[in-house]
PDB file of N, CA and C in Angstrom:
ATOM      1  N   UNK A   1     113.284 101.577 242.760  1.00  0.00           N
ATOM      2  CA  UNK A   1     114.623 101.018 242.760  1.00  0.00           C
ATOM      3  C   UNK A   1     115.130 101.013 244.199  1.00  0.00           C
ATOM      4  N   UNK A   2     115.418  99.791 245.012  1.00  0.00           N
ATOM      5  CA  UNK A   2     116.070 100.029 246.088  1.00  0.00           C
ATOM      6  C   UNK A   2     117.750  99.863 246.543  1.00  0.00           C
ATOM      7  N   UNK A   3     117.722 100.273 247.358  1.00  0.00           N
ATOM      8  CA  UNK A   3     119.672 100.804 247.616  1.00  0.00           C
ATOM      9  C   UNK A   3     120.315  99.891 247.575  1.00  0.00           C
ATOM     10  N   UNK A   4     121.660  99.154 247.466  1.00  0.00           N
ATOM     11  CA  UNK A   4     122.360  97.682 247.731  1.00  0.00           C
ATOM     12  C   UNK A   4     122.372  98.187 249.627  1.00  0.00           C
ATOM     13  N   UNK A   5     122.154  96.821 250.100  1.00  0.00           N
ATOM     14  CA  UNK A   5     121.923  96.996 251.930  1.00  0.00           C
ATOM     15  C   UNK A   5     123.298  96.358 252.077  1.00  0.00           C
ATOM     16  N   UNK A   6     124.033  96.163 253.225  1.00  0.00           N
ATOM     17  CA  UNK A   6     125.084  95.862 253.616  1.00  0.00           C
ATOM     18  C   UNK A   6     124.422  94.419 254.022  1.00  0.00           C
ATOM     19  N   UNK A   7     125.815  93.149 254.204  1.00  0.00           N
ATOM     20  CA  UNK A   7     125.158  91.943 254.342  1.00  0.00           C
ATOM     21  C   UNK A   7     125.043  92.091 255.656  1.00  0.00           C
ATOM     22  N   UNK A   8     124.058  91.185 256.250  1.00  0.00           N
ATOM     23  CA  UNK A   8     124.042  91.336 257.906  1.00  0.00           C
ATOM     24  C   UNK A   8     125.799  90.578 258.928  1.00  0.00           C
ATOM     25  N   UNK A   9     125.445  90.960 259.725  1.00  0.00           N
ATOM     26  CA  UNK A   9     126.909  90.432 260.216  1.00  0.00           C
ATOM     27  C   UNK A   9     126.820  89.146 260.638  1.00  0.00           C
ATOM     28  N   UNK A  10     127.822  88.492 261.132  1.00  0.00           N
ATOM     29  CA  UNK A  10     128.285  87.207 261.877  1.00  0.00           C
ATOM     30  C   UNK A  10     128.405  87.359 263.109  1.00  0.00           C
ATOM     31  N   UNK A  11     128.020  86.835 264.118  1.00  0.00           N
ATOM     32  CA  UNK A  11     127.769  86.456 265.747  1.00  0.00           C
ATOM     33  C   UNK A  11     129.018  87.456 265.998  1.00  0.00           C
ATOM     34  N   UNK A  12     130.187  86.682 265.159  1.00  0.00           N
ATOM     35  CA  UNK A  12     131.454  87.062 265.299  1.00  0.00           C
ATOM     36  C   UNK A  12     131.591  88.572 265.193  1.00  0.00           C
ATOM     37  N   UNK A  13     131.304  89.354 264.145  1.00  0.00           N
ATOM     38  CA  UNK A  13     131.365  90.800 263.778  1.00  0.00           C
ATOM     39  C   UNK A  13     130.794  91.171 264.811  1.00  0.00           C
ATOM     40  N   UNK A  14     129.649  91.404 265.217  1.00  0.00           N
ATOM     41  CA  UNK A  14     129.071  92.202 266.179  1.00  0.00           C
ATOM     42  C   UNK A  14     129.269  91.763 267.838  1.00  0.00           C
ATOM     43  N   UNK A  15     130.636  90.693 267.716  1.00  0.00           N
ATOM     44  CA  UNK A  15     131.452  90.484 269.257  1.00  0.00           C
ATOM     45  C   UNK A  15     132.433  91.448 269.231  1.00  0.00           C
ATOM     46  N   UNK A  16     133.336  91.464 267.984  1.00  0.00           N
ATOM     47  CA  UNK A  16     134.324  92.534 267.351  1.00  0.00           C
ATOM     48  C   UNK A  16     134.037  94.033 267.349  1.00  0.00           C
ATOM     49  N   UNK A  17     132.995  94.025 266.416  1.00  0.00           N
ATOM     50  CA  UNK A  17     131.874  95.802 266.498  1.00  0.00           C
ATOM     51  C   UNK A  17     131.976  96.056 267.921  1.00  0.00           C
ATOM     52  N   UNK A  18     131.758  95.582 268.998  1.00  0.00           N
ATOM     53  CA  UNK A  18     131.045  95.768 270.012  1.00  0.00           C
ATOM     54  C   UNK A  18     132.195  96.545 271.033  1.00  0.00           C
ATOM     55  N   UNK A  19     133.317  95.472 270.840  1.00  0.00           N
ATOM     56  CA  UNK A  19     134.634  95.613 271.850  1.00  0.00           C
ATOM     57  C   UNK A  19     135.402  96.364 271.438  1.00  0.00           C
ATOM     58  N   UNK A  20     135.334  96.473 269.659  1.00  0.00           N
ATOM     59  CA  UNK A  20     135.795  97.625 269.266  1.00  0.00           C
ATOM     60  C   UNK A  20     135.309  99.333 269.293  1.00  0.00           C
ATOM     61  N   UNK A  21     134.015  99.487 269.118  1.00  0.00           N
ATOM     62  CA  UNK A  21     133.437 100.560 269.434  1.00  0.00           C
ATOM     63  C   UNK A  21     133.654 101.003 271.409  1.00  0.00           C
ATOM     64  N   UNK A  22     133.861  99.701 272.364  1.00  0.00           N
ATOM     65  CA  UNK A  22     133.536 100.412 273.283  1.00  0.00           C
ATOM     66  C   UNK A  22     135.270 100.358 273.854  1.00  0.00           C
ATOM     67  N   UNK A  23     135.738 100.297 273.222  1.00  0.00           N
ATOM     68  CA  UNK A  23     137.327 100.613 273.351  1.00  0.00           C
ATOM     69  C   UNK A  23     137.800 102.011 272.912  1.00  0.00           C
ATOM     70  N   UNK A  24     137.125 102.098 271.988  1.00  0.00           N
ATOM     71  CA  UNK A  24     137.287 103.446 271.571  1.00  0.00           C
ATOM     72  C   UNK A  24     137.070 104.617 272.435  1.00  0.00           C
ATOM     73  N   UNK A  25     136.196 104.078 273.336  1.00  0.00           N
ATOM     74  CA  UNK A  25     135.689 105.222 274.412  1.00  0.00           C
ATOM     75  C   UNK A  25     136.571 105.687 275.482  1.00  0.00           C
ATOM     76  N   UNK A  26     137.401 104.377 275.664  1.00  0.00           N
ATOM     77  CA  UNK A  26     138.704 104.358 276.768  1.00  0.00           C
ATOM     78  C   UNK A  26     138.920 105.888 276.495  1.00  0.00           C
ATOM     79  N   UNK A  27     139.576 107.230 277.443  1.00  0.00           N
ATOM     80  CA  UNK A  27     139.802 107.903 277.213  1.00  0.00           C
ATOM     81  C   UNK A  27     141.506 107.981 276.986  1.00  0.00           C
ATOM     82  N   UNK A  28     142.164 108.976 276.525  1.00  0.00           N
ATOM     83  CA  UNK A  28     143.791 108.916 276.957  1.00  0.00           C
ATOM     84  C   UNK A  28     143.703 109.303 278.778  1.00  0.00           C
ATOM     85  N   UNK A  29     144.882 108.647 279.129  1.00  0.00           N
ATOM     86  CA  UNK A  29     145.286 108.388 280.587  1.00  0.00           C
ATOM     87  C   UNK A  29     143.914 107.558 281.359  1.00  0.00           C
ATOM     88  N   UNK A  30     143.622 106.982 281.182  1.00  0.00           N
ATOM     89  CA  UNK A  30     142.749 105.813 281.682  1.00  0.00           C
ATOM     90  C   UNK A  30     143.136 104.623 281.062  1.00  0.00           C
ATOM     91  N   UNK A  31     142.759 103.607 281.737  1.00  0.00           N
ATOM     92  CA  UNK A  31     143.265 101.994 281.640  1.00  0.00           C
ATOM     93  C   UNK A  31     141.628 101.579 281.948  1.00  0.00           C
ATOM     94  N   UNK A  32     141.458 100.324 280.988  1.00  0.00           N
ATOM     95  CA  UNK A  32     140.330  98.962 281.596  1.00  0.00           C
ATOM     96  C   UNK A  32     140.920  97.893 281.480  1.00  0.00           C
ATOM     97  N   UNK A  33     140.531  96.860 282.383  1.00  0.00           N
ATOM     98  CA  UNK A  33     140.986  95.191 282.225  1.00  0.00           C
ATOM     99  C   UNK A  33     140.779  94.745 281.165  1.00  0.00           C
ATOM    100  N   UNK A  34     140.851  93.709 281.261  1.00  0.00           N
ATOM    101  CA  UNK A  34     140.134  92.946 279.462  1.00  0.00           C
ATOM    102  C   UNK A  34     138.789  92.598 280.177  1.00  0.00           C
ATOM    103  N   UNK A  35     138.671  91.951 281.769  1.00  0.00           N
ATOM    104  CA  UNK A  35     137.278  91.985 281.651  1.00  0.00           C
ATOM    105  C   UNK A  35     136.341  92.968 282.022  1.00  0.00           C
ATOM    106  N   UNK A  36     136.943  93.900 282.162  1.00  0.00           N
ATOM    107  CA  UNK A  36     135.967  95.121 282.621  1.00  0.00           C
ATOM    108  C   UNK A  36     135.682  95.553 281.083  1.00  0.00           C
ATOM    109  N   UNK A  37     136.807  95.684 280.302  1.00  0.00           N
ATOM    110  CA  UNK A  37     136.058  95.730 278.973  1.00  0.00           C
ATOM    111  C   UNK A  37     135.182  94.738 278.563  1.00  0.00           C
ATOM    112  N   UNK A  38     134.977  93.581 278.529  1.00  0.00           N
ATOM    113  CA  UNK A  38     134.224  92.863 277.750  1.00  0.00           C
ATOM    114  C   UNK A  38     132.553  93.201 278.855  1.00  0.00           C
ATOM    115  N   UNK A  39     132.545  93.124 280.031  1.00  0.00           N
ATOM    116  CA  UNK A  39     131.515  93.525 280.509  1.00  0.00           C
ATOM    117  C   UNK A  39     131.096  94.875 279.849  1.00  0.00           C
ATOM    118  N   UNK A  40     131.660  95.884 279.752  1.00  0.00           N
ATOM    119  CA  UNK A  40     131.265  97.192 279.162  1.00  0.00           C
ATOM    120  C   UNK A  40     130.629  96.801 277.850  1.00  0.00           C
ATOM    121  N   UNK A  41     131.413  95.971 276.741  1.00  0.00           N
ATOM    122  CA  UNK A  41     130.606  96.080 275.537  1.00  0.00           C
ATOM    123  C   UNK A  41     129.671  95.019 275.586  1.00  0.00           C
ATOM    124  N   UNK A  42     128.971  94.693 276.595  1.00  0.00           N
ATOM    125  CA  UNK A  42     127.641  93.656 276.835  1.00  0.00           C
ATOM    126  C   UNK A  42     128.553  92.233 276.595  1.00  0.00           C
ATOM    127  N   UNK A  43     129.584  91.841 276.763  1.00  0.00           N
ATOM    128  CA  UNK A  43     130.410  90.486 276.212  1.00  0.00           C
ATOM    129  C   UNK A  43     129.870  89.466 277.568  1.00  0.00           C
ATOM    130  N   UNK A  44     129.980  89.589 278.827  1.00  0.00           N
ATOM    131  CA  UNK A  44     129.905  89.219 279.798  1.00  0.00           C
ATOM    132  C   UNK A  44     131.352  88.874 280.339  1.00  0.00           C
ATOM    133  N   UNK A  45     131.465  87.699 280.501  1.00  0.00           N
ATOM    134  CA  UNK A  45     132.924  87.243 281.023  1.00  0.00           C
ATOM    135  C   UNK A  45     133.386  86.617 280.108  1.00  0.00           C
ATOM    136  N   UNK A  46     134.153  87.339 279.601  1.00  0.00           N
ATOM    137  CA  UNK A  46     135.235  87.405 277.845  1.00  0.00           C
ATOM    138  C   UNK A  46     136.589  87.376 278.185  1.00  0.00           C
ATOM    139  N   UNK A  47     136.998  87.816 279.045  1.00  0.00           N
ATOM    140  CA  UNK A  47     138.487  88.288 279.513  1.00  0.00           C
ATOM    141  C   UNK A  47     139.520  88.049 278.432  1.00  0.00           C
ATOM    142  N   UNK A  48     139.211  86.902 278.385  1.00  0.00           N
ATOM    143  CA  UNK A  48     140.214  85.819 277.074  1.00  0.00           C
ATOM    144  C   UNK A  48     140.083  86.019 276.404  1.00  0.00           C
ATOM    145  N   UNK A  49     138.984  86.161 275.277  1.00  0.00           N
ATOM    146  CA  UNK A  49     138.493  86.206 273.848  1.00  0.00           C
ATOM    147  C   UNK A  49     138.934  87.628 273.761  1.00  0.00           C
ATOM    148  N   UNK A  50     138.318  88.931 274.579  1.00  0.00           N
ATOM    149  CA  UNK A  50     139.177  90.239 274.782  1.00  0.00           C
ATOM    150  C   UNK A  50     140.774  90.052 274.367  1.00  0.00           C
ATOM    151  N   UNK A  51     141.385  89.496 274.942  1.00  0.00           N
ATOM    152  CA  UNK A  51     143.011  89.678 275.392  1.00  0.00           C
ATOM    153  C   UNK A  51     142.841  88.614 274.028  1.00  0.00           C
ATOM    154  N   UNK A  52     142.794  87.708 273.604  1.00  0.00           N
ATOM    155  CA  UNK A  52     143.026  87.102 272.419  1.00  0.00           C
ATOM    156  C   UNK A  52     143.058  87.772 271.047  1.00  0.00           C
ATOM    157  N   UNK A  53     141.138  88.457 271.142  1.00  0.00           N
ATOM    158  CA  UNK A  53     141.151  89.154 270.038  1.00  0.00           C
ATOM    159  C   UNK A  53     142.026  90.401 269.735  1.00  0.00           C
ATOM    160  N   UNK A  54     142.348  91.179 270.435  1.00  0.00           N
ATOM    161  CA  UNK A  54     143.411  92.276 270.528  1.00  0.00           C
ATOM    162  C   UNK A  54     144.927  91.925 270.423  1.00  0.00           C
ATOM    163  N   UNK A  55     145.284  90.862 270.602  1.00  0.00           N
ATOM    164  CA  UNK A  55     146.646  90.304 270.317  1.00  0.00           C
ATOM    165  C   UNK A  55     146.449  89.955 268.568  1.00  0.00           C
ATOM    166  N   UNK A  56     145.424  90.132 268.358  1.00  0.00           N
ATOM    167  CA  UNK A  56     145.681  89.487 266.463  1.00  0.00           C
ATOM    168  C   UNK A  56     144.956  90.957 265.701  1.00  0.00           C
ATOM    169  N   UNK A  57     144.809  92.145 266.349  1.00  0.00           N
ATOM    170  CA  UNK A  57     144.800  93.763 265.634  1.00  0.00           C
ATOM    171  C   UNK A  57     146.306  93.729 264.314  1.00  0.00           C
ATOM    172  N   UNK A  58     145.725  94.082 263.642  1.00  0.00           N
ATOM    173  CA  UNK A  58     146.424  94.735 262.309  1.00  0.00           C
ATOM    174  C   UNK A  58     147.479  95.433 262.973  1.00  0.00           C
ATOM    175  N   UNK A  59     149.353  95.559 262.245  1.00  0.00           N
ATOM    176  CA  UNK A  59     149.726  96.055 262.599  1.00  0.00           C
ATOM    177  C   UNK A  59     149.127  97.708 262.447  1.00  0.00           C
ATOM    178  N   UNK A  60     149.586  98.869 263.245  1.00  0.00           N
ATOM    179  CA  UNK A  60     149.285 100.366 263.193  1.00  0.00           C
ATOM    180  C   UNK A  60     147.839 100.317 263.121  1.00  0.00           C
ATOM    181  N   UNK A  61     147.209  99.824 263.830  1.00  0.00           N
ATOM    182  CA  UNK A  61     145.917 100.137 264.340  1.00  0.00           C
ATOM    183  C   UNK A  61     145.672 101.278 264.964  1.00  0.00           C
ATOM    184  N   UNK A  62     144.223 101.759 264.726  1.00  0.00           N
ATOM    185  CA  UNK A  62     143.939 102.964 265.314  1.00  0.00           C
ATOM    186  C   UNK A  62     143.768 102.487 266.636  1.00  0.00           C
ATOM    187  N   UNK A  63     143.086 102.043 267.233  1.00  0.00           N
ATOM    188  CA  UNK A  63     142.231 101.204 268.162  1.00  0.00           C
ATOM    189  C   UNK A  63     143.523 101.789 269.332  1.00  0.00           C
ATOM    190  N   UNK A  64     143.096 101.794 270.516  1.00  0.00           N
ATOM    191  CA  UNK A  64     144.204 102.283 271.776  1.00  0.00           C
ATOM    192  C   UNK A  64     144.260 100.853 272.690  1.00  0.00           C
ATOM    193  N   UNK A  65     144.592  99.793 272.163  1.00  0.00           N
ATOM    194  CA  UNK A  65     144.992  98.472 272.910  1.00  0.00           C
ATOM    195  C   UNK A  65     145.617  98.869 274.135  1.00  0.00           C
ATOM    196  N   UNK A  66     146.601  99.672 273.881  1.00  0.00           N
ATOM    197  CA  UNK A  66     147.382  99.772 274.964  1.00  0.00           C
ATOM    198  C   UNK A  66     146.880 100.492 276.271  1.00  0.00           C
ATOM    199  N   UNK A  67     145.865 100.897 276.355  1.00  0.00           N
ATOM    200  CA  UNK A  67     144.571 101.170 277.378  1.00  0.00           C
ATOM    201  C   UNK A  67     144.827  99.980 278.171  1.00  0.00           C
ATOM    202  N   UNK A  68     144.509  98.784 277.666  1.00  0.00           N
ATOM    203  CA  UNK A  68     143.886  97.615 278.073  1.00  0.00           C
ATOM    204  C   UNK A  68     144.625  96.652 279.001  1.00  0.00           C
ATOM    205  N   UNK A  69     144.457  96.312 280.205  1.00  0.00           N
ATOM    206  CA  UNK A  69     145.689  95.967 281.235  1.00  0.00           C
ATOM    207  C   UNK A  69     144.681  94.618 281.620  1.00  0.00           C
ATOM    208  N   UNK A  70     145.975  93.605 282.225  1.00  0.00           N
ATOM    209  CA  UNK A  70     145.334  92.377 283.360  1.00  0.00           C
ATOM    210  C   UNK A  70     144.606  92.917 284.353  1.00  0.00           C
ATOM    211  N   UNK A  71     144.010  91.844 285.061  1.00  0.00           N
ATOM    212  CA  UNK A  71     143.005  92.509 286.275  1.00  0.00           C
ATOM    213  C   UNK A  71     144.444  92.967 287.411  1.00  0.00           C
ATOM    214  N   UNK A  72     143.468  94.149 287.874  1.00  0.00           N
ATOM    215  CA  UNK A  72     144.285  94.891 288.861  1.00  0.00           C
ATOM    216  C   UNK A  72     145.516  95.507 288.190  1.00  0.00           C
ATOM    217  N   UNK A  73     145.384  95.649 286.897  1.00  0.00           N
ATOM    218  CA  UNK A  73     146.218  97.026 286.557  1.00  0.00           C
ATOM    219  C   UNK A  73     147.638  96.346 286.256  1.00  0.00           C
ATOM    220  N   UNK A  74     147.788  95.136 286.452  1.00  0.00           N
ATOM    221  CA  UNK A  74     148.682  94.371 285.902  1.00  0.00           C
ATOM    222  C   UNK A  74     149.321  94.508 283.856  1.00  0.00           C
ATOM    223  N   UNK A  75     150.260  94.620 283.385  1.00  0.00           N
ATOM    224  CA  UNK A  75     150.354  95.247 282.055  1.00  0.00           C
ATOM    225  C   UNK A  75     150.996  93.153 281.686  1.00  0.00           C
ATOM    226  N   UNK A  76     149.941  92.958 280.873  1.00  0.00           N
ATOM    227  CA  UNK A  76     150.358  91.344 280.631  1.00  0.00           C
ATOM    228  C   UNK A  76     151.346  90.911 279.622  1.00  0.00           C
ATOM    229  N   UNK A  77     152.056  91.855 278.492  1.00  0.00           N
ATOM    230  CA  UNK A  77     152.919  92.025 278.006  1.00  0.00           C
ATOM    231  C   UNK A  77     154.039  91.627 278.351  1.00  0.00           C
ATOM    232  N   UNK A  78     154.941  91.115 278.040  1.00  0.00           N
ATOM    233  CA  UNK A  78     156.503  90.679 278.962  1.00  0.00           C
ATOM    234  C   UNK A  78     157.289  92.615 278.095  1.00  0.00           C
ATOM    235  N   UNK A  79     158.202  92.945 279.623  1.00  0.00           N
ATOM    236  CA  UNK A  79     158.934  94.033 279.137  1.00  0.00           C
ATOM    237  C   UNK A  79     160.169  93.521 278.128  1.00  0.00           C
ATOM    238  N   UNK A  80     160.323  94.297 277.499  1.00  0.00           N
ATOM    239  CA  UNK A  80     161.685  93.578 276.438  1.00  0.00           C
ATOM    240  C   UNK A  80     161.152  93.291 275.102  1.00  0.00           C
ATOM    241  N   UNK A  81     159.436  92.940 275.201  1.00  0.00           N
ATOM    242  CA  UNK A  81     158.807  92.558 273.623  1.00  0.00           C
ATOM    243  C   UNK A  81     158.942  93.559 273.308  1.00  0.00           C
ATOM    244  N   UNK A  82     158.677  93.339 271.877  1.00  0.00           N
ATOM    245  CA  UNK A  82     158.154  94.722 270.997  1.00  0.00           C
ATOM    246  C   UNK A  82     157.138  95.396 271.150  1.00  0.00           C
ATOM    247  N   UNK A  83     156.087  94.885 271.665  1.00  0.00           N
ATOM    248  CA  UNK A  83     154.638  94.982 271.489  1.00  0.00           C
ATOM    249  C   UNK A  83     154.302  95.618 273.592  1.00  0.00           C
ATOM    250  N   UNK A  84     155.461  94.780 274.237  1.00  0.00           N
ATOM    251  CA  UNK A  84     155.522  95.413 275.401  1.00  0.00           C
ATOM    252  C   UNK A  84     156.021  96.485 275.383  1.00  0.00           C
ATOM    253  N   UNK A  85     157.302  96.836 275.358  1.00  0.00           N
ATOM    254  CA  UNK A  85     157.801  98.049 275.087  1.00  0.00           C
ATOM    255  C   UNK A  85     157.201  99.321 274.634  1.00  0.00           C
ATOM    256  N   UNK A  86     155.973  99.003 273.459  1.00  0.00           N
ATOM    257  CA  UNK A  86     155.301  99.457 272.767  1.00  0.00           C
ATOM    258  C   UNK A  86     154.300 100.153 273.884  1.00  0.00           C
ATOM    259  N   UNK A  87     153.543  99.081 274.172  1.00  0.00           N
ATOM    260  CA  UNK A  87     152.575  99.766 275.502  1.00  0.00           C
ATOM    261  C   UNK A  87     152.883 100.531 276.478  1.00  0.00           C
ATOM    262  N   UNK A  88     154.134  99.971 277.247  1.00  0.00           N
ATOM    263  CA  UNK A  88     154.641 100.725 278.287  1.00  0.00           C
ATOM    264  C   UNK A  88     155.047 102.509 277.939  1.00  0.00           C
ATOM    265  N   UNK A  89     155.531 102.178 276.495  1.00  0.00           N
ATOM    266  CA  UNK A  89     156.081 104.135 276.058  1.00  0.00           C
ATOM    267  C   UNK A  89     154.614 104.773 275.589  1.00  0.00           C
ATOM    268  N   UNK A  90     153.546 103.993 275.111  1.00  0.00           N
ATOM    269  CA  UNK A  90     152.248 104.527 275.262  1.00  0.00           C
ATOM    270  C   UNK A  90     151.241 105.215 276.109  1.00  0.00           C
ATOM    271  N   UNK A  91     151.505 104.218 277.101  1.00  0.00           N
ATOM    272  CA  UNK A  91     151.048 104.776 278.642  1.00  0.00           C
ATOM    273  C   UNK A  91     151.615 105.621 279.444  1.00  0.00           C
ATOM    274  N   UNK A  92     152.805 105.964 279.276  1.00  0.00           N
ATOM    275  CA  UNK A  92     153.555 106.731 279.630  1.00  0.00           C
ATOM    276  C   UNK A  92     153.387 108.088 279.314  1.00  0.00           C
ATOM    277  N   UNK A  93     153.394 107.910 277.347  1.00  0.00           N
ATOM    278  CA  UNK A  93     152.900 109.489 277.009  1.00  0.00           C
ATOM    279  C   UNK A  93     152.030 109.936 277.432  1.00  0.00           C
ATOM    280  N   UNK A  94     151.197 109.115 277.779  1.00  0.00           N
ATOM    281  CA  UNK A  94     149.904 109.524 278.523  1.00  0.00           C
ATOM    282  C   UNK A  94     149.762 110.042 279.594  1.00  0.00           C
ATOM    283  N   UNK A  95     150.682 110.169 280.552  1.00  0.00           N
ATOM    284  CA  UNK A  95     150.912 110.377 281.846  1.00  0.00           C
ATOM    285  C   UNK A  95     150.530 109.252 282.453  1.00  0.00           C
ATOM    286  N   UNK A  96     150.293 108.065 282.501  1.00  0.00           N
ATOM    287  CA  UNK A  96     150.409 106.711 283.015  1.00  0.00           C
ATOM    288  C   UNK A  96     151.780 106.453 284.134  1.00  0.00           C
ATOM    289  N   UNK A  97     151.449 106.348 285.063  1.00  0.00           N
ATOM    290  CA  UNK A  97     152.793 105.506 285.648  1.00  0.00           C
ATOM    291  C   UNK A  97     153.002 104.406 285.790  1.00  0.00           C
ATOM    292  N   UNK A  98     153.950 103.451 286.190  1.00  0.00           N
ATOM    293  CA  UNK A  98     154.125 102.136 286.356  1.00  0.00           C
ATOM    294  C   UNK A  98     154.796 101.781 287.044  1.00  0.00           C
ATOM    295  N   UNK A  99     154.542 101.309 287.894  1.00  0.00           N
ATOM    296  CA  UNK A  99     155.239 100.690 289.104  1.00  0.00           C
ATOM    297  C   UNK A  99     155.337  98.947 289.003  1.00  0.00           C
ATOM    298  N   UNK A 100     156.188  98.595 289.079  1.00  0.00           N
ATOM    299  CA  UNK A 100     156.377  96.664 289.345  1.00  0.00           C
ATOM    300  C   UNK A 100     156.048  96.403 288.814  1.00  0.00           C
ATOM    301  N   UNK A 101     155.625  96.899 287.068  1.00  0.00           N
ATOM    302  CA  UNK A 101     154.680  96.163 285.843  1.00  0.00           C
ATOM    303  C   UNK A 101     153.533  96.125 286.423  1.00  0.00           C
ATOM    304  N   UNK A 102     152.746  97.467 287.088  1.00  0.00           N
ATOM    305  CA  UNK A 102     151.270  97.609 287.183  1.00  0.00           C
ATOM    306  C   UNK A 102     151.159  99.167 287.187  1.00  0.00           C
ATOM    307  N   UNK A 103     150.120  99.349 286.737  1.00  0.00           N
ATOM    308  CA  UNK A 103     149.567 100.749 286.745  1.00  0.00           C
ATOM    309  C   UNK A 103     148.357 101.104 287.898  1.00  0.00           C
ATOM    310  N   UNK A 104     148.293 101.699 288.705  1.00  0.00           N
ATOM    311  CA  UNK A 104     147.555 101.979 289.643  1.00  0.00           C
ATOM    312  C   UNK A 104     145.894 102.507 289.301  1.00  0.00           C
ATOM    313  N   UNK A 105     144.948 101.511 289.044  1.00  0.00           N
ATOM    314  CA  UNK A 105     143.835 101.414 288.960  1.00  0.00           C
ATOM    315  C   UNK A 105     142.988 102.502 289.732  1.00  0.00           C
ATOM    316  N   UNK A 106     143.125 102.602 291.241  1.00  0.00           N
ATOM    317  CA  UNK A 106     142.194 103.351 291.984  1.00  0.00           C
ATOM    318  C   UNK A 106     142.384 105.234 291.199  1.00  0.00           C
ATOM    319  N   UNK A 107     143.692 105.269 290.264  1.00  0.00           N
ATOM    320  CA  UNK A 107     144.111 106.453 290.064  1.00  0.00           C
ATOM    321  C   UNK A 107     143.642 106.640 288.300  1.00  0.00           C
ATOM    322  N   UNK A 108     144.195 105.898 287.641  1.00  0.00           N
ATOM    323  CA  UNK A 108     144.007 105.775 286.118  1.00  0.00           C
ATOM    324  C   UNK A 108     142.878 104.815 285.528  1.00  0.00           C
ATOM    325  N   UNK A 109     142.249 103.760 286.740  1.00  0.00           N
ATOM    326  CA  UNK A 109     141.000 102.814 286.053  1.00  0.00           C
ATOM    327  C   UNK A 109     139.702 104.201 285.332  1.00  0.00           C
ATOM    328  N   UNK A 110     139.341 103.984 284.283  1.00  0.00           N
ATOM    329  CA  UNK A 110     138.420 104.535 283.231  1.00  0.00           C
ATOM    330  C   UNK A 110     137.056 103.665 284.130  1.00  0.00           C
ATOM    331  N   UNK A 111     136.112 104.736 284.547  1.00  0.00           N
ATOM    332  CA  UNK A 111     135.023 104.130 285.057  1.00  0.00           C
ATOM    333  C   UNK A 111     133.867 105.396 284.615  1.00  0.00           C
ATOM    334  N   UNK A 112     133.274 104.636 283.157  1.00  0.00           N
ATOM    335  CA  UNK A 112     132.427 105.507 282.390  1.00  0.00           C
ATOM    336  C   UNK A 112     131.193 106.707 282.790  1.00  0.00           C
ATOM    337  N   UNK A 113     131.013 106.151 284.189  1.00  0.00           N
ATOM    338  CA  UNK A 113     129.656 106.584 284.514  1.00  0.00           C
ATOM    339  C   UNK A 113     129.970 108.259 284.991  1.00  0.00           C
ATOM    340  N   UNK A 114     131.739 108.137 285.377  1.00  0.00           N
ATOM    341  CA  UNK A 114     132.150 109.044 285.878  1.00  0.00           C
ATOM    342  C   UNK A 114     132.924 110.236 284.956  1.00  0.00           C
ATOM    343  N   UNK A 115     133.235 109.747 283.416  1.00  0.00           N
ATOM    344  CA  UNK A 115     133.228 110.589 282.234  1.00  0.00           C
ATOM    345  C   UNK A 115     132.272 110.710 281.462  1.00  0.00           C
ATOM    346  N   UNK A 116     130.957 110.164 281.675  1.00  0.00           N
ATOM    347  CA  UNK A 116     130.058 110.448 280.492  1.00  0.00           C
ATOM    348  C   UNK A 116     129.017 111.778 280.992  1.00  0.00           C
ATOM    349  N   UNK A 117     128.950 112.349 280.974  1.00  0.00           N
ATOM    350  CA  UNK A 117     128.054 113.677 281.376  1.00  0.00           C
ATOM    351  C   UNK A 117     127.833 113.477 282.286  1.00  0.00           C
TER     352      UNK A 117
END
């Protein structure tokens, strides 16, 4: 008798699986771009599809979006949204600072090679 197998995925799922698992890794008080993330989860140059797919997350997601900044630490959110507002008091708890609607990369950029053992 053999087990029921899970169906295989869609191109799509394992673009999702991918950016989602390596988001997860973001630590608290670290930031990545959208394309430094999509390079991390093997995407290549995604930037967009990144920053797209994360704008359509379920509300109360586990997932730490708010990690996730424009290039150079830029926060692409307008202040005043909901969803901005949201990020900015996120990063903050974190000990994040923000200056001019950017967060200082050389200080808070997440660069794996340098948290993984």
């Amino acid at each position: 008798m053999s087990t029921p197998t899970a169906p295989p995925q869609t191109p799509a799922e394992i673009r999702r699986t991918a950016l989602y698992s390596t988001l997860m890794m973001v630590p608290a008080g670290y930031v990545v771009s959208y394309g430094q993330l999509a390079e991390l989860a093997g995407l290549g140059r995604a930037a967009r599809w990144v920053g797209r797919t994360l704008s359509q997350l379920p509300e109360g997601t586990r997932l730490p979006w708010h990690r996730v900044l424009a290039a150079g630490g830029r926060i692409s959110l307008p202040a005043g949204s909901p969803s901005g507002d949201e990020q900015r008091a996120r990063l903050r708890a974190e000990g994040i600072s923000i200056m001019n609607n950017r967060v200082d990369i050389q200080r808070h950029g997440w660069r794996p090679i340098e948290h993984c053992g």
